[in-house]
C-alpha atoms as a PDB file:
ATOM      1  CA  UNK A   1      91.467  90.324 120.112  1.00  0.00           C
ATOM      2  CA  UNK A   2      92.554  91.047 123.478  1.00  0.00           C
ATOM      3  CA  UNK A   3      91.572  88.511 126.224  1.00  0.00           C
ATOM      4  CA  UNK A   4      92.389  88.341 130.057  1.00  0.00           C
ATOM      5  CA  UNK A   5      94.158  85.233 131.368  1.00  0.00           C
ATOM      6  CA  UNK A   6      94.619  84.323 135.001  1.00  0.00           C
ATOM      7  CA  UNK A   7      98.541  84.488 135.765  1.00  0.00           C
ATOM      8  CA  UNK A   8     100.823  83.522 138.754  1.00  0.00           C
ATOM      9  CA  UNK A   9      98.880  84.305 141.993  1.00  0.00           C
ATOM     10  CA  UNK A  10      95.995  85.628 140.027  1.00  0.00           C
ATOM     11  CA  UNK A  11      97.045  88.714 138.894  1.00  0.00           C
ATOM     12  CA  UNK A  12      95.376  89.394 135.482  1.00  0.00           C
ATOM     13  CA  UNK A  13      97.128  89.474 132.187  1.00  0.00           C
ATOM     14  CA  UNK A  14      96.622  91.556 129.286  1.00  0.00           C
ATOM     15  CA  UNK A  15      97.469  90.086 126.023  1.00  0.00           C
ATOM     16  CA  UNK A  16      95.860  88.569 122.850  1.00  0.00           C
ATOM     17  CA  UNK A  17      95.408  84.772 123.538  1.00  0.00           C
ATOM     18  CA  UNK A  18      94.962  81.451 121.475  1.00  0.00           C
ATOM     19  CA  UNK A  19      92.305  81.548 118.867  1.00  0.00           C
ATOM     20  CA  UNK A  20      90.397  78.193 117.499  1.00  0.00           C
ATOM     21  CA  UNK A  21      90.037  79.730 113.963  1.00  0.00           C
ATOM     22  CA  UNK A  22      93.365  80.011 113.408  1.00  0.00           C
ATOM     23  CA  UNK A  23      94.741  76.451 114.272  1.00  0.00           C
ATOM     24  CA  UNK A  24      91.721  75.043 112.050  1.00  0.00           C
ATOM     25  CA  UNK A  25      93.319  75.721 108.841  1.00  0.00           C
ATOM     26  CA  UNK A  26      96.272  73.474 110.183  1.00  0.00           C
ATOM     27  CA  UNK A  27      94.242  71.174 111.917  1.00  0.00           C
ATOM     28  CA  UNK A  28      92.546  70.171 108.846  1.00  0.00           C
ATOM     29  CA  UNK A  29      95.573  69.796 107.287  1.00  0.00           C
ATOM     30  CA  UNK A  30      96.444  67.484 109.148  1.00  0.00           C
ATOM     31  CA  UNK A  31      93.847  65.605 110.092  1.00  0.00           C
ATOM     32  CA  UNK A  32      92.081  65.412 106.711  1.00  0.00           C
ATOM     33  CA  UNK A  33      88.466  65.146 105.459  1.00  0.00           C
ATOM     34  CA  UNK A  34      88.070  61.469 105.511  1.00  0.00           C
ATOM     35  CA  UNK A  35      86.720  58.256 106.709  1.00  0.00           C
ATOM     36  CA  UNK A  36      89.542  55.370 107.308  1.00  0.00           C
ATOM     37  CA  UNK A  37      89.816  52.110 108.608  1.00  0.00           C
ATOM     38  CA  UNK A  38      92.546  50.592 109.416  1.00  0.00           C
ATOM     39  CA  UNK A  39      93.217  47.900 111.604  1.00  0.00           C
ATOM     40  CA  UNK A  40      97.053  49.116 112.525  1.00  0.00           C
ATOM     41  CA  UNK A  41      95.585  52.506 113.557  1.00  0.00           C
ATOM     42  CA  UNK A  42      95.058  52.777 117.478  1.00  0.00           C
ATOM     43  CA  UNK A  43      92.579  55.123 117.072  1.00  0.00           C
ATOM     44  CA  UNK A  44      90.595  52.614 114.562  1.00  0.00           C
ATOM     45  CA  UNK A  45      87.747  54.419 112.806  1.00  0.00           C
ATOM     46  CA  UNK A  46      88.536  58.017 112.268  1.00  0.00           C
ATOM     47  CA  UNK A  47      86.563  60.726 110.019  1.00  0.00           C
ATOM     48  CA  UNK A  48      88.744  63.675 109.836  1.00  0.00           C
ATOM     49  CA  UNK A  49      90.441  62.912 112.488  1.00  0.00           C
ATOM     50  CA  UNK A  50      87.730  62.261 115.285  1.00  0.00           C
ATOM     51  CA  UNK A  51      87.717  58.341 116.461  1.00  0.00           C
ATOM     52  CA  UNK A  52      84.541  56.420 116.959  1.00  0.00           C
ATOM     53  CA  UNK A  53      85.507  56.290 120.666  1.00  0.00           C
ATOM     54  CA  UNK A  54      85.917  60.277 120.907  1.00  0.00           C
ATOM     55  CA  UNK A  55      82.357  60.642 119.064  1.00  0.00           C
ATOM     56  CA  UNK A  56      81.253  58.207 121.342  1.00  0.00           C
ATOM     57  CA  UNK A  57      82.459  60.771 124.440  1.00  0.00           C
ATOM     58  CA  UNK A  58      81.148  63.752 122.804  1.00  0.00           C
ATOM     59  CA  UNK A  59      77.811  62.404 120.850  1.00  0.00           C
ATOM     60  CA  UNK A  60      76.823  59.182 122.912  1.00  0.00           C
ATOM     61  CA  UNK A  61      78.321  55.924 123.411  1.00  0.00           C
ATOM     62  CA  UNK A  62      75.488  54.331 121.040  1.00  0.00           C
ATOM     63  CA  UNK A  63      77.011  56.290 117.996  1.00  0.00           C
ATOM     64  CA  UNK A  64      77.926  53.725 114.773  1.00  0.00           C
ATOM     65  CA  UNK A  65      80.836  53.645 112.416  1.00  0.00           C
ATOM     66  CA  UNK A  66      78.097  54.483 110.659  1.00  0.00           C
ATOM     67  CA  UNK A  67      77.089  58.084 112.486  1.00  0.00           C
ATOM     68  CA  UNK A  68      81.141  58.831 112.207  1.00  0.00           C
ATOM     69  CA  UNK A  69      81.068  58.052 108.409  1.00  0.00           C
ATOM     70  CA  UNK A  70      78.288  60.917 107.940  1.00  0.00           C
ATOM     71  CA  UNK A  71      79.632  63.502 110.769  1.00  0.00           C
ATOM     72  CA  UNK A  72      78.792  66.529 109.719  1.00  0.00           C
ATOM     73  CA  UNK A  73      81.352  69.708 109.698  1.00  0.00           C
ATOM     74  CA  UNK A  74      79.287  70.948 112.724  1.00  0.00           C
ATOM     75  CA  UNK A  75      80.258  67.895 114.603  1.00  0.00           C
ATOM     76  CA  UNK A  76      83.539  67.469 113.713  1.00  0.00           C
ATOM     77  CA  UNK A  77      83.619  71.047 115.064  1.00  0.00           C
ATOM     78  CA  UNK A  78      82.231  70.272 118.195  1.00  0.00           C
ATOM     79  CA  UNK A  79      85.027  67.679 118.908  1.00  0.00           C
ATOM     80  CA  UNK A  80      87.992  69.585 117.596  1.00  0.00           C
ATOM     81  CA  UNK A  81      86.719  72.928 119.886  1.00  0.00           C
ATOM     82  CA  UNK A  82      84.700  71.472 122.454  1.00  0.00           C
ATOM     83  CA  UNK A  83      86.349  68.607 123.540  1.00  0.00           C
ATOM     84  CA  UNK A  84      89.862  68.751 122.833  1.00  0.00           C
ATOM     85  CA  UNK A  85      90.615  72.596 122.651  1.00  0.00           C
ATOM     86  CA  UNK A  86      88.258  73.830 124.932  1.00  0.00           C
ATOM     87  CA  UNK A  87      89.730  70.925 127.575  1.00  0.00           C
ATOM     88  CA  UNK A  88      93.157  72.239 127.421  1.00  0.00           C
ATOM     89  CA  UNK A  89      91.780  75.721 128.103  1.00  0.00           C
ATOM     90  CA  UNK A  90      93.831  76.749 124.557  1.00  0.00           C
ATOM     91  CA  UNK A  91      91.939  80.172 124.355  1.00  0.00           C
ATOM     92  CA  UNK A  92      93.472  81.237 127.712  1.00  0.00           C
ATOM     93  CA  UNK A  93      97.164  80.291 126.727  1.00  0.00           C
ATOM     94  CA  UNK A  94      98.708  83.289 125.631  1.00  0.00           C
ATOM     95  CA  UNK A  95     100.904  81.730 122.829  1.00  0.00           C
ATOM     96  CA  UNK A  96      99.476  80.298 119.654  1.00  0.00           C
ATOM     97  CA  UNK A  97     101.922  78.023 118.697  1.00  0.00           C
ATOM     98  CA  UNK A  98     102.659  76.614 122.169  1.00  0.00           C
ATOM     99  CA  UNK A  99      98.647  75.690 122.199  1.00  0.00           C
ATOM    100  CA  UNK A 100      98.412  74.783 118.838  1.00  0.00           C
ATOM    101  CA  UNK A 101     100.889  72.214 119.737  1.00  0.00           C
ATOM    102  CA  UNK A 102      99.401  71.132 122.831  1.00  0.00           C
ATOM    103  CA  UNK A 103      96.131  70.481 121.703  1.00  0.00           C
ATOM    104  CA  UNK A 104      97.423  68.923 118.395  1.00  0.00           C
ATOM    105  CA  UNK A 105      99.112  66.584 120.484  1.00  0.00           C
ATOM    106  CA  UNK A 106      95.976  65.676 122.775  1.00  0.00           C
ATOM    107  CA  UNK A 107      93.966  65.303 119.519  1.00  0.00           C
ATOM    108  CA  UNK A 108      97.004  63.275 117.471  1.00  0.00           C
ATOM    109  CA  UNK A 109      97.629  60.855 120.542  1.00  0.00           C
ATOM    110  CA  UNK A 110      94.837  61.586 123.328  1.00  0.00           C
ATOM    111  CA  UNK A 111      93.849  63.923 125.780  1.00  0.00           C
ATOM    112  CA  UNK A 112      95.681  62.267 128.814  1.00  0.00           C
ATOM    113  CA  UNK A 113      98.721  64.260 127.425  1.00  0.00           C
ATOM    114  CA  UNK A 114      97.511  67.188 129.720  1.00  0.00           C
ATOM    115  CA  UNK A 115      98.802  65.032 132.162  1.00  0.00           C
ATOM    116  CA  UNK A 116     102.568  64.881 130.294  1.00  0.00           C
ATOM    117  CA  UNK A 117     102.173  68.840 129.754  1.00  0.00           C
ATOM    118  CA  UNK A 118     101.188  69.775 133.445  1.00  0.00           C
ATOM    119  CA  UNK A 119     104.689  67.496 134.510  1.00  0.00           C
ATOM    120  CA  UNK A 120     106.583  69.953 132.222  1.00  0.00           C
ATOM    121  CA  UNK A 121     105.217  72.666 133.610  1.00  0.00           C
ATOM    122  CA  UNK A 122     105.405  70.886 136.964  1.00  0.00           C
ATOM    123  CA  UNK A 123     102.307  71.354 138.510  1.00  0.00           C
ATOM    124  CA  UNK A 124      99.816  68.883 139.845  1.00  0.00           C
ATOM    125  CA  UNK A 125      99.181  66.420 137.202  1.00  0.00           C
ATOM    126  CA  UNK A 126      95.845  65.520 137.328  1.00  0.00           C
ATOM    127  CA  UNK A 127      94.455  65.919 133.794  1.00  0.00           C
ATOM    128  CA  UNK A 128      92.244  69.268 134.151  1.00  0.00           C
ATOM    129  CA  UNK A 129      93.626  72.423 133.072  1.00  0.00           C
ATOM    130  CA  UNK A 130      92.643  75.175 135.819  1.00  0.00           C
ATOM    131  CA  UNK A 131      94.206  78.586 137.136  1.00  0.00           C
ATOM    132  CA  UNK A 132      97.446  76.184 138.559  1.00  0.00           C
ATOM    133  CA  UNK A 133      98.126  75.192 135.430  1.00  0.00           C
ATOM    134  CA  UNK A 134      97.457  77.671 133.062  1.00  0.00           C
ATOM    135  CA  UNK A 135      99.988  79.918 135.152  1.00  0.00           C
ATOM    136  CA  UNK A 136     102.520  77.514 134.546  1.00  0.00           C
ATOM    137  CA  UNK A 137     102.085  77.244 131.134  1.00  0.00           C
ATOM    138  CA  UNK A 138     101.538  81.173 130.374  1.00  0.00           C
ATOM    139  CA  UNK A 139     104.598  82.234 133.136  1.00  0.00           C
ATOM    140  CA  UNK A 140     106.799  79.572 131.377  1.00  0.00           C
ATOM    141  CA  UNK A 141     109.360  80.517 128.541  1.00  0.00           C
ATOM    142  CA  UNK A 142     106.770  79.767 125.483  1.00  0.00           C
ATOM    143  CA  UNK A 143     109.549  78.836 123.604  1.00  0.00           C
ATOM    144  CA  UNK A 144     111.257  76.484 126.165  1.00  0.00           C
ATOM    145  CA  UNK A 145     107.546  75.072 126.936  1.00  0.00           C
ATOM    146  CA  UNK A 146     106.764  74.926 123.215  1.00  0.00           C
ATOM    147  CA  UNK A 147     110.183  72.650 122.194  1.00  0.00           C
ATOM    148  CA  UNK A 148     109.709  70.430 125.626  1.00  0.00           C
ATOM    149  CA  UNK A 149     106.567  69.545 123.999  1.00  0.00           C
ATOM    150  CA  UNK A 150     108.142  69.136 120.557  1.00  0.00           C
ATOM    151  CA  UNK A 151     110.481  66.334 121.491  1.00  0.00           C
ATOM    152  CA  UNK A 152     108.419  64.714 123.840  1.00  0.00           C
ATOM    153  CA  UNK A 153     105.697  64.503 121.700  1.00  0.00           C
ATOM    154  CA  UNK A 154     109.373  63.180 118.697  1.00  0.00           C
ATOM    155  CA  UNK A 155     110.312  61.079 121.927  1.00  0.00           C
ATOM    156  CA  UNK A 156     106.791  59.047 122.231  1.00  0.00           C
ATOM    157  CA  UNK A 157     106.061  58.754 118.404  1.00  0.00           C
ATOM    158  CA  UNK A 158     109.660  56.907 118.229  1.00  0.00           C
ATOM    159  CA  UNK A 159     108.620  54.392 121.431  1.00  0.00           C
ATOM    160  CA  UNK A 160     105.281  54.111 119.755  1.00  0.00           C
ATOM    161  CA  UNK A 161     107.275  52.568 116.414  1.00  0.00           C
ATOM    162  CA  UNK A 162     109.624  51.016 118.552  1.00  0.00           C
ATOM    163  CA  UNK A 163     107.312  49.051 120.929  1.00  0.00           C
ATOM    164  CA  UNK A 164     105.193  47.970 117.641  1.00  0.00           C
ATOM    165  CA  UNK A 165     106.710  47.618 114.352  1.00  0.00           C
ATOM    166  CA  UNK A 166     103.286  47.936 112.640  1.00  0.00           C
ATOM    167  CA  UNK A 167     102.735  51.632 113.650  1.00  0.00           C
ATOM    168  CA  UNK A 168     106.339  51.863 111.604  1.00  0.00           C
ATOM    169  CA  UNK A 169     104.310  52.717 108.401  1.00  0.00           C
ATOM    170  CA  UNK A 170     102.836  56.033 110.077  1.00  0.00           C
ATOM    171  CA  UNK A 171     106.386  57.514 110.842  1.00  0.00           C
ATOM    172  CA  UNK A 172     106.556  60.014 108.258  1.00  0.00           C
ATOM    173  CA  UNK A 173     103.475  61.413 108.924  1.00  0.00           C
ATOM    174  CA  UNK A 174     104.505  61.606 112.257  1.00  0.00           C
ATOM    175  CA  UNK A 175     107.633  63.072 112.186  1.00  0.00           C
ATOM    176  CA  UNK A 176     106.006  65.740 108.999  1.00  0.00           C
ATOM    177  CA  UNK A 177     103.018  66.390 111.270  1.00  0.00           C
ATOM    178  CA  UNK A 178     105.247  67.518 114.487  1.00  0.00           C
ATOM    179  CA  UNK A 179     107.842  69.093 112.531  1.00  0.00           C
ATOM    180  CA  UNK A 180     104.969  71.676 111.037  1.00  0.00           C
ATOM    181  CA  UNK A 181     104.381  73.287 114.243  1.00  0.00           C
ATOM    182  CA  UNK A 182     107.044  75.735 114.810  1.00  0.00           C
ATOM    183  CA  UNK A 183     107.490  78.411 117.220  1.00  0.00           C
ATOM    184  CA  UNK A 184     106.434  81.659 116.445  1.00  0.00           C
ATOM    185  CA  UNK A 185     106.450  84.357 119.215  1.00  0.00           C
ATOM    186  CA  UNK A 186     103.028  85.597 118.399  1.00  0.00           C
END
């Protein structure tokens, strides 16, 4: 589907963009289909990979463990698209894999990690992907962009295990869960 994304000095780009749909399949992969609790886990309660304190931020910060342990596919869909995808502007980045790992990493370790990619990409880094950024990211090498992201992403999984020996027991799934996302031109 051809999209148009804004470009260095806002000149307007051609070309098929990020889709949602097709990150999904990988997302739930990933992520799973349910509820855990575990008190080693930053994120604490997670359904299918949404925390209680992202539902909170999407649905209301009265929401229960309880309202996570029965979110509904719509919902989880909601967070996945609306809040993390939709925040990084993903469906105006003209490279699937470079957004699929972008947002993967906002969802797998927060969405202040706009704030790592728009350092990369060396524009302002204030956390909101607009035009600026978006630029950077599309006028970048994809590839270069899309393996800066890869080991920093290696790079702050290993300090994570490093600064606390209990997160130790996720490092497989880690290291599994980055290594899936590979570049891929299209």
């Amino acid at each position: 589907m051809a999209r148009t994304a804004v470009a260095e000095n806002n000149v307007i780009n051609h070309t098929t963009m990020a889709n949602f749909k097709k990150y999904e399949p990988r997302l739930r992969k990933w992520e799973g289909s349910e509820f855990k609790e575990d008190p080693d886990d930053y994120g604490g309660a997670t359904n299918s990979g949404v925390t209680l304190s992202t539902f909170r931020k999407v649905f209301g910060a009265d929401k229960t463990v309880e309202d996570l342990q029965n979110m509904t596919y719509e919902q989880w869909y909601q967070v996945m698209k609306g809040y993390f995808w939709d925040k990084c502007k993903a469906d105006q980045i003209r490279n699937q894999s470079v957004a699929e790992i972008f947002v993967d990493w906002c969802i797998h370790a927060g969405i202040g990690k706009i704030k790592l990619v728009q350092a990369m990409v060396e524009v302002n880094t204030d956390g909101i992907v607009g035009p600026k950024t978006l630029a950077a990211i599309n006028n970048m090498s994809q590839q270069v962009l899309h393996r800066k992201i890869k080991l920093m992403r290696a790079q702050r999984a290993i300090d994570q295990i490093y600064g606390n020996p209990s997160q130790m027991k996720y490092f497989n799934g880690f290291f599994r869960r980055f290594i899936d996302f590979n570049y891929s031109q299209s």
